[in-house]
Protein backbone atom coordinates (compact mmCIF):
# COMPACT_ATOMS: atom_id res chain seq x y z
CA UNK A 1 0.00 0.00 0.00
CA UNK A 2 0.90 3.82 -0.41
CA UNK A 3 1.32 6.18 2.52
CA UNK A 4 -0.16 9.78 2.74
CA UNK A 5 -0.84 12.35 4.99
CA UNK A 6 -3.53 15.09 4.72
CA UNK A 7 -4.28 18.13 6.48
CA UNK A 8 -6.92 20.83 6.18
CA UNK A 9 -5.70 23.08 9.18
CA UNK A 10 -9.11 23.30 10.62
CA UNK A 11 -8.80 25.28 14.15
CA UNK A 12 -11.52 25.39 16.09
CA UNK A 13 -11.72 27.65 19.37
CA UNK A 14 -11.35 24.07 21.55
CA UNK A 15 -8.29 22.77 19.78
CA UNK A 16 -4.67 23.23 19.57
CA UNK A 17 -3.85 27.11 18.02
CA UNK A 18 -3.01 27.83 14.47
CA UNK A 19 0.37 28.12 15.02
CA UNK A 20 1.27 25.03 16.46
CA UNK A 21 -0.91 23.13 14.02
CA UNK A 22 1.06 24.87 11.30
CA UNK A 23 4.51 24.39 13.09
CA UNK A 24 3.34 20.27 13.83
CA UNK A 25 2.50 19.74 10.33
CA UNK A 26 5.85 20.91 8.98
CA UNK A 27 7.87 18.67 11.31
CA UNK A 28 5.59 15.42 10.49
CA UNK A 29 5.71 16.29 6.76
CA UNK A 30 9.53 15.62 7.63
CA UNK A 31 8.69 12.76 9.42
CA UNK A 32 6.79 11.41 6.87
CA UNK A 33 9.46 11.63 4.12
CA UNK A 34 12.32 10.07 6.32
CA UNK A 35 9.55 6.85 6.47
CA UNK A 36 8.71 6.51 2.94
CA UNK A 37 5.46 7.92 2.63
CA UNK A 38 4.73 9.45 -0.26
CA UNK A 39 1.96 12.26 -0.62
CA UNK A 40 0.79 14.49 1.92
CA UNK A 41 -2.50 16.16 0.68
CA UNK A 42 -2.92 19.37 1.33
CA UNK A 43 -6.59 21.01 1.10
CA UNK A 44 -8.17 24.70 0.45
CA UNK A 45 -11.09 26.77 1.56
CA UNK A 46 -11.68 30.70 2.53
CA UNK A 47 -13.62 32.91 4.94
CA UNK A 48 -13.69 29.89 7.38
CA UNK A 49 -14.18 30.46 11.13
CA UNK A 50 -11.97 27.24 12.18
CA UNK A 51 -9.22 28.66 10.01
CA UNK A 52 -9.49 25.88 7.30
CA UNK A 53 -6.34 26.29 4.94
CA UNK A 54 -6.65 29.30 2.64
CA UNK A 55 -3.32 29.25 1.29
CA UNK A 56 -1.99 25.41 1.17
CA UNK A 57 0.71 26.87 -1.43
CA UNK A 58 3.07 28.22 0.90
CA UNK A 59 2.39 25.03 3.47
CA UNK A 60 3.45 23.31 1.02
CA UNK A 61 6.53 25.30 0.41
CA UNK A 62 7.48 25.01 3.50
CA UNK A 63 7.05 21.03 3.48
CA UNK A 64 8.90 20.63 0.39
CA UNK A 65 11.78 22.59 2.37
CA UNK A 66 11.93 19.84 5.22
CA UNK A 67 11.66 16.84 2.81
CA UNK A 68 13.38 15.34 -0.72
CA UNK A 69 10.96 13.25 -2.22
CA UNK A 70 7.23 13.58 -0.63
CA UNK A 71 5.38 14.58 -2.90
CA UNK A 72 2.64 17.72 -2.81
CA UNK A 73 -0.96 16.60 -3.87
CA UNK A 74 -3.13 20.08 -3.48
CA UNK A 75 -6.98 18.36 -3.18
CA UNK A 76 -8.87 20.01 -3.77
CA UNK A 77 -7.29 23.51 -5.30
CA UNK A 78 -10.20 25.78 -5.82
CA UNK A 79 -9.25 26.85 -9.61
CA UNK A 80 -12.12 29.44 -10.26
CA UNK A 81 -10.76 31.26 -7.44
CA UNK A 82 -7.08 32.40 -8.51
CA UNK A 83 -5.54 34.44 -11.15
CA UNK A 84 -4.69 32.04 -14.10
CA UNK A 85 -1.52 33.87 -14.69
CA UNK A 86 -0.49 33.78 -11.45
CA UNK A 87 -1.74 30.39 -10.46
CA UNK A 88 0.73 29.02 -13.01
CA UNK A 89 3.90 31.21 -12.19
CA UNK A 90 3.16 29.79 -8.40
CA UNK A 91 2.68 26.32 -9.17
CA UNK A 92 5.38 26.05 -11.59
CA UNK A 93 8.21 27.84 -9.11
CA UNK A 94 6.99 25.37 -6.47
CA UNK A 95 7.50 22.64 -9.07
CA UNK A 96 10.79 23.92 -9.69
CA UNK A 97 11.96 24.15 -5.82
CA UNK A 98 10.93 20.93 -4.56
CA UNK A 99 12.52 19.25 -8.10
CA UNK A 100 9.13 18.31 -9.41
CA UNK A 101 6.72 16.97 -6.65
CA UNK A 102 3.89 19.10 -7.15
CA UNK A 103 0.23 17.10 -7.79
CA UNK A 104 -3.11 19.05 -8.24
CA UNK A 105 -6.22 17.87 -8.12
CA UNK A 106 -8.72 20.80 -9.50
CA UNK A 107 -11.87 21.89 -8.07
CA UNK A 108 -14.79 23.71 -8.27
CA UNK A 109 -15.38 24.68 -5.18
CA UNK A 110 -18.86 25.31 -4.00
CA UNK A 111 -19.21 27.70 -1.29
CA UNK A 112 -21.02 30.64 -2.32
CA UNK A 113 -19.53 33.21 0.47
CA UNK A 114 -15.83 32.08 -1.34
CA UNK A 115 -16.79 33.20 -4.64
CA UNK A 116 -17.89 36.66 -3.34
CA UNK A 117 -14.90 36.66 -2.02
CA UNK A 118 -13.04 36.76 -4.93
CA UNK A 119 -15.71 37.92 -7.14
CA UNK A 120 -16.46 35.25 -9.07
CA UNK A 121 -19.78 34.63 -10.64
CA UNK A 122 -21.05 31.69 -8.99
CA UNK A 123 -23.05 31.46 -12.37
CA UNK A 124 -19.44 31.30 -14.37
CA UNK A 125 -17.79 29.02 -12.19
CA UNK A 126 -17.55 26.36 -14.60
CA UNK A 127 -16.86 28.24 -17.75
CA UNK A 128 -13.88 30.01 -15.23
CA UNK A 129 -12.87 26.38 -13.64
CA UNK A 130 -12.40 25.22 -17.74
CA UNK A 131 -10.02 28.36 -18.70
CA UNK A 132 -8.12 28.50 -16.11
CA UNK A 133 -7.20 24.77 -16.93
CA UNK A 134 -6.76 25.83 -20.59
CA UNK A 135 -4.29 28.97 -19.72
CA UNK A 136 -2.63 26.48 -17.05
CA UNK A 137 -1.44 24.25 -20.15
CA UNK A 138 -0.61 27.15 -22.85
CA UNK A 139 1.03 29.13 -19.74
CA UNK A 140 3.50 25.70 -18.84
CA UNK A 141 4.61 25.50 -22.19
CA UNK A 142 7.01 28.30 -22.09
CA UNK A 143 5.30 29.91 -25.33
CA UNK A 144 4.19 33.21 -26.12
CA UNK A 145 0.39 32.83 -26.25
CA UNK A 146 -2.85 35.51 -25.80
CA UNK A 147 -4.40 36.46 -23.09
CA UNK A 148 -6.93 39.15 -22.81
CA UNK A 149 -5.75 40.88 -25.38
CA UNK A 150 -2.29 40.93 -24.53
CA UNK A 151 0.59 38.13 -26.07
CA UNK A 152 2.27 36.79 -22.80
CA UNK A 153 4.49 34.05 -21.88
CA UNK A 154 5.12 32.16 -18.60
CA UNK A 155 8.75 31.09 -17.59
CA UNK A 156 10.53 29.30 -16.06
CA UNK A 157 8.39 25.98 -16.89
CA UNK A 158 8.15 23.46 -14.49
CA UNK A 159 10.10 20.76 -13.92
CA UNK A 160 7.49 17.70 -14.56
CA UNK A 161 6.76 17.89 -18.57
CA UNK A 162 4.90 18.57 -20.08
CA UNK A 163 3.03 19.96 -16.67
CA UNK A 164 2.26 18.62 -13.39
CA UNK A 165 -0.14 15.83 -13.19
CA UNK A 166 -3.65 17.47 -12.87
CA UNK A 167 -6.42 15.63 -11.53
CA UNK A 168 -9.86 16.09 -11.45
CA UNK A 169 -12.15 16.12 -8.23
CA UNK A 170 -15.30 16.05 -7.54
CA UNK A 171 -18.57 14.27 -6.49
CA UNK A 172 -21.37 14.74 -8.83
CA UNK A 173 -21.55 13.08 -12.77
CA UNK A 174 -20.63 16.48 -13.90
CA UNK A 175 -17.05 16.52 -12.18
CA UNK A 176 -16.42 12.75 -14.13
CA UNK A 177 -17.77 14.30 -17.80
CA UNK A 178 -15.15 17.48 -16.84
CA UNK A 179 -12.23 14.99 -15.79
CA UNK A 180 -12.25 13.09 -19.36
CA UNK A 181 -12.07 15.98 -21.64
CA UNK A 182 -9.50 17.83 -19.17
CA UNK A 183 -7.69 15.90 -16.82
CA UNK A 184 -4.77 13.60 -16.34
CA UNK A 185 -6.59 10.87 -14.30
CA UNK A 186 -9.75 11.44 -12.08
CA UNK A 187 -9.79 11.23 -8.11
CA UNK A 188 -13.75 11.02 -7.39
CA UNK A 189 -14.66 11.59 -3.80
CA UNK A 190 -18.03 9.14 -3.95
CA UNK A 191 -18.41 5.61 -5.55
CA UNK A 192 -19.52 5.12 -8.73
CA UNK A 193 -18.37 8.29 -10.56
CA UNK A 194 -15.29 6.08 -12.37
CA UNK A 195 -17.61 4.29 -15.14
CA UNK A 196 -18.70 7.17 -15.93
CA UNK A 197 -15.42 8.66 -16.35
CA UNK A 198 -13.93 6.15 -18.01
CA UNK A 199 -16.97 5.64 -20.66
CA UNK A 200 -16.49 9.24 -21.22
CA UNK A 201 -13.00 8.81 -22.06
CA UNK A 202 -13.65 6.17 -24.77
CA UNK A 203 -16.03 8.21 -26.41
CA UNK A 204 -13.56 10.85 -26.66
CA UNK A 205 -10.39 9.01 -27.74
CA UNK A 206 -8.62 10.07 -24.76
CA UNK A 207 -6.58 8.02 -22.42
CA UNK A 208 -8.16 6.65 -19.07
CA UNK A 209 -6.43 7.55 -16.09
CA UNK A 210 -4.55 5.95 -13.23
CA UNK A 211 -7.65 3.64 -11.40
CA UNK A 212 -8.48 4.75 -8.14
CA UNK A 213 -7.40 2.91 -5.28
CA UNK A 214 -9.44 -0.47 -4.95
CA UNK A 215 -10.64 0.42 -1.10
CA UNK A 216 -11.36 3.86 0.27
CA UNK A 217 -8.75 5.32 2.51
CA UNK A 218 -9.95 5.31 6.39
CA UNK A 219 -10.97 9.23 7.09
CA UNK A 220 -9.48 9.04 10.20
CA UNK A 221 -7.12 6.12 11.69
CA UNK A 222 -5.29 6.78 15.32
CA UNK A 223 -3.06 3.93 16.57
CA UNK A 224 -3.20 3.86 20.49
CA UNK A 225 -2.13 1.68 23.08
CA UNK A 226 -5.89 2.01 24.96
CA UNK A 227 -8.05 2.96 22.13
CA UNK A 228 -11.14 3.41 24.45
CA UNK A 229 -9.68 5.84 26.72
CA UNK A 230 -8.03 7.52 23.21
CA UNK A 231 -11.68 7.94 21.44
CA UNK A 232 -13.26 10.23 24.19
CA UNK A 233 -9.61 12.12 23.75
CA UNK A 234 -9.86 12.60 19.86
CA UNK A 235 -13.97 12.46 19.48
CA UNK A 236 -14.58 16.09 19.85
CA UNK A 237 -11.98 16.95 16.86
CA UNK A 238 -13.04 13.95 14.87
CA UNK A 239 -16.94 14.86 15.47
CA UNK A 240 -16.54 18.20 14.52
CA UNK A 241 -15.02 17.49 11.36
CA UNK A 242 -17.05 15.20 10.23
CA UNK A 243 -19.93 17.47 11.74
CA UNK A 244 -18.47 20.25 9.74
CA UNK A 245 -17.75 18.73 6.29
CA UNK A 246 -21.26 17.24 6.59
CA UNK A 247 -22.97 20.65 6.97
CA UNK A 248 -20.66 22.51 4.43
CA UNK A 249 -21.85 19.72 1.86
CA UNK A 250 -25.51 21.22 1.93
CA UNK A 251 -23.93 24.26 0.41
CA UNK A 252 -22.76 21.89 -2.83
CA UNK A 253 -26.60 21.74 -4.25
CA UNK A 254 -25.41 18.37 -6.04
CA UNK A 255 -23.49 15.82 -5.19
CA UNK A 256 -22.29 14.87 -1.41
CA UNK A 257 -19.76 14.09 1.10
CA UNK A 258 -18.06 10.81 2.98
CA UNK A 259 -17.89 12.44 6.15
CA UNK A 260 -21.44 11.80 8.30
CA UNK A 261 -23.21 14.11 10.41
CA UNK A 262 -22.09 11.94 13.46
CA UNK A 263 -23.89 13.06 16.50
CA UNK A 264 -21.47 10.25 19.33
CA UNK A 265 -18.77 8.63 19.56
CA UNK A 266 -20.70 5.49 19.44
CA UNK A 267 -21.57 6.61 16.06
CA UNK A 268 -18.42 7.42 14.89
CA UNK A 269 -16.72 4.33 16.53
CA UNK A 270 -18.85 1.92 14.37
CA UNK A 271 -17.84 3.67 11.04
CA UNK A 272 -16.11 1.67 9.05
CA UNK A 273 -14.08 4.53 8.11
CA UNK A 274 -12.66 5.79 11.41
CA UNK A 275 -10.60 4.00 13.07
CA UNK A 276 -8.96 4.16 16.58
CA UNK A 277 -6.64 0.80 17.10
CA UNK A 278 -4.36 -0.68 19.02
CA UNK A 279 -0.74 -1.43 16.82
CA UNK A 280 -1.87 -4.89 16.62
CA UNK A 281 -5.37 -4.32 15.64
CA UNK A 282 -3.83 -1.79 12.87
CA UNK A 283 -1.67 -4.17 11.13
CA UNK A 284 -4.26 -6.56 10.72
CA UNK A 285 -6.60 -4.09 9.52
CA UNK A 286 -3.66 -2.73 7.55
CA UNK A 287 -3.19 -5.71 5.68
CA UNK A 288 -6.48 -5.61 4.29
CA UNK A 289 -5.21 -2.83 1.95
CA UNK A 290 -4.01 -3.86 -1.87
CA UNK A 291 -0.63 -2.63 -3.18
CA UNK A 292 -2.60 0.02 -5.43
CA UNK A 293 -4.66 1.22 -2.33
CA UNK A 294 -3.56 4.45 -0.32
CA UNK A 295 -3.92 5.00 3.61
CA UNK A 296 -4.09 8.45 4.93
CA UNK A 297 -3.02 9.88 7.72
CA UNK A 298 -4.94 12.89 9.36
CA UNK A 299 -3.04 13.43 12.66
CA UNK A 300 -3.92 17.05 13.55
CA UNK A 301 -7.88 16.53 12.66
CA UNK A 302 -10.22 19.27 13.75
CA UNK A 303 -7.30 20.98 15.67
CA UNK A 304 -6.19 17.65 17.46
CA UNK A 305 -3.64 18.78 19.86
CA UNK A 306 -0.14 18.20 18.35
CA UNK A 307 1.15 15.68 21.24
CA UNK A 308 -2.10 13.43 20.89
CA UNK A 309 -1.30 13.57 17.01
CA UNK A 310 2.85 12.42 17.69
CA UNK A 311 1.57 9.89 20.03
CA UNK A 312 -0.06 7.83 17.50
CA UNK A 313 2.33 8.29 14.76
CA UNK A 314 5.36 7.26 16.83
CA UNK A 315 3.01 4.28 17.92
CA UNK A 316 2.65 3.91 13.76
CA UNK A 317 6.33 3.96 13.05
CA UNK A 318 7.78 1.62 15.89
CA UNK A 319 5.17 -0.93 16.10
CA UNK A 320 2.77 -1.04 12.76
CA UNK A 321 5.41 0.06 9.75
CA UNK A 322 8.38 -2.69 10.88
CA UNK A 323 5.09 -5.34 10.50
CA UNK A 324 3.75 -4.05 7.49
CA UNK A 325 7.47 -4.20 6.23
CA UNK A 326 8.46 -7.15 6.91
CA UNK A 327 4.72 -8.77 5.52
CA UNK A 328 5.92 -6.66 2.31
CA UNK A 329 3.03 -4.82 1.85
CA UNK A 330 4.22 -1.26 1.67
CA UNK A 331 5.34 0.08 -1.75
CA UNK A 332 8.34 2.38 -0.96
CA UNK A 333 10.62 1.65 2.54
CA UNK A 334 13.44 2.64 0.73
CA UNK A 335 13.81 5.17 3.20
CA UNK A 336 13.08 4.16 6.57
CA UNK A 337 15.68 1.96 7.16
CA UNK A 338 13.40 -1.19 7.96
C-alpha cells in the first residue's frame, strides 16, 4: 500500500492554536518523508471560522523545504478562485523548488460566500474552472500565447513535462464528464463516478487515467495503546469534522460528502471509516489494503492537539510500519531503514 498524509488546518476555538498546528504539520511532513510515505495532501477553503487552509501553497513550500521526495498533492485547489496567470507562475516555481513533486487535483469549489470573495460569478464558475485549466497548459509550455488581449508568456516551466499531473475532483456526474475531456486521471470523492469517467474517455479518444485505489482510505485512523480511553480524547476533533464537512456539503446543491453528520462517539466508533486501534489491531486491519490502495493519515484533525497527534504516529512507526514491512506490503521503505 501507499502512505499519505492530509491536512486541512481546521482550528476550532477548543483545539490546539493555528500556530502550532502549522509548526506540527511541517515537522511530520519531515517525518513522513524520512519513512517513505509518499503524498501528503494538502486542502483549500476561505472565509472559514476554524481557520481551514486558505493558502496550502506556501504550506506546502514550506514542506517541500523539510523533505526530498514527498510529494505535494493540493486536493482540492479551488481553480475558479485564482488568477490564471499567477496560479501558473506559483505552481510552476513550487514545481521547480521541490525538483518536481507538485500534484493538483482541480476543483470547483462550492461555497457561495468564497466566490464573493473573490468575485467570481457563482453562475461562471464552470466556464472560469475550464479556462483556467486551458491557460494552465498554454502558460507551462514556455510559449508566447494571448491572453486578454495581450501576447504573454510564462517562464521558467516546471520541472514535470509537459506539466504537473492534474487531476480532477469532484462528487457529482458532472465533475467525471469534466475529468475526461480535461484531466490527467480522475480522483472522485463518492463511488460510482469512475464508469462514468472512463466511458467518457472512450467516447472521446482520450486516455483513461490511473484507477483509483481499490478500497477507500480510512478518514481518520489513530493507533493507540488504549483505544477506548483515546476515542473520548480525539472524538470532539473527529466529530466536529465530520460534523463540519457534513454541513458545508448542503452548500454543494449536487453531489455529497463521505464524512457523516455523526452526532457520538458510538456513532463514529462503528464507522467503518474511522478508526482508533491498538498497533496490533492496525496491522491486521492494515493488511487488508491492496498494493494500489492508499492510507491516509490525518493526525492534527479538527485541531487535534499536536502531542495526541505524535503519540499515535510514533506508535505507527515503531510498532505497525516494521510489521507491514516485513509482511511486504508497503510500496516504498526505501527510506526508513526497515
Amino acid at each position: 500500500m501507499r502512505l499519505a498524509l492530509r491536512y486541512d488546518m481546521r482550528a476550532p476555538a477548543f483545539g490546539a492554536p493555528a500556530a502550532d498546528l502549522y509548526a506540527a504539520s511541517i515537522e511530520q511532513a519531515a517525518w513522513a518523508d524520512r519513512l517513505g510515505f509518499e503524498t501528503v495532501y494538502l486542502a483549500e477553503h476561505h472565509g472559514a471560522d476554524d481557520g481551514y487552509s486558505p493558502a496550502p501553497m506556501i504550506q506546502a513550500a514550506a514542506m517541500m523545504g523539510v523533505s526530498g521526495q514527498l510529494r505535494v498533492h493540493f486536493s482540492a485547489l479551488l481553480v475558479p478562485l485564482h488568477d490564471p496567470i499567477r496560479l501558473a507562475e506559483d505552481l510552476a516555481i513550487l514545481d521547480l523548488v521541490s525538483g518536481g513533486r507538485v500534484e493538483i487535483t482541480a476543483g470547483l469549489g462550492y461555497r457561495p460566500h468564497e466566490y464573493r470573495m473573490f468575485g467570481v460569478d457563482k453562475r461562471r464558475r464552470v466556464a472560469v474552472f475550464e479556462e483556467t485549466l486551458r491557460i494552465l497548459q498554454l502558460a507551462w509550455a514556455g510559449e508566447p500565447f494571448e491572453y486578454r488581449g495581450e501576447t504573454v508568456v510564462v517562464r521558467p516551466r516546471p520541472v514535470q513535462q509537459p506539466r504537473p499531473p492534474i487531476y480532477i475532483g469532484g462528487s457529482a456526474p458532472a465533475s467525471a464528464l469534466r475529468a475526461a475531456r480535461f484531466g490527467d486521471g480522475y480522483l472522485p470523492a463518492m463511488p460510482g463516478l469512475w464508469e462514468l469517467y472512463a466511458a467518457e474517455c472512450e467516447r472521446l479518444g482520450r486516455p483513461v487515467g490511473p484507477l483509483p485505489p481499490a478500497r477507500p482510505s480510512p478518514l481518520f485512523l489513530h493507533v493507540s495503546e488504549d483505544p477506548e480511553r483515546d476515542w473520548q480524547t480525539v472524538a470532539p476533533h473527529v466529530l466536529y469534522t465530520a460534523r463540519s464537512n457534513a454541513e458545508w456539503a448542503k452548500e454543494r446543491g449536487v453531489g455529497a460528502t463521505p464524512y457523516p453528520a455523526a452526532t457520538s462517539v458510538a456513532e463514529l466508533a462503528a464507522h467503518p471509516r474511522f478508526q482508533v486501534l491498538t498497533p496490533d489491531e492496525c496491522v491486521d486491519y492494515l493488511l487488508d489494503f491492496g498494493p494500489t490502495d492508499e492510507v491516509q493519515l490525518q493526525p492534527l484533525m479538527g485541531g487535534l492537539p499536536p502531542e495526541i497527534g505524535w503519540a499515535s504516529l510514533q506508535l505507527f512507526e515503531h510498532k505497525v510500519l516494521p510489521r507491514l514491512d516485513d509482511a511486504g506490503r508497503r510500496a516504498d521503505a526505501s527510506r526508513d531503514g526497515h
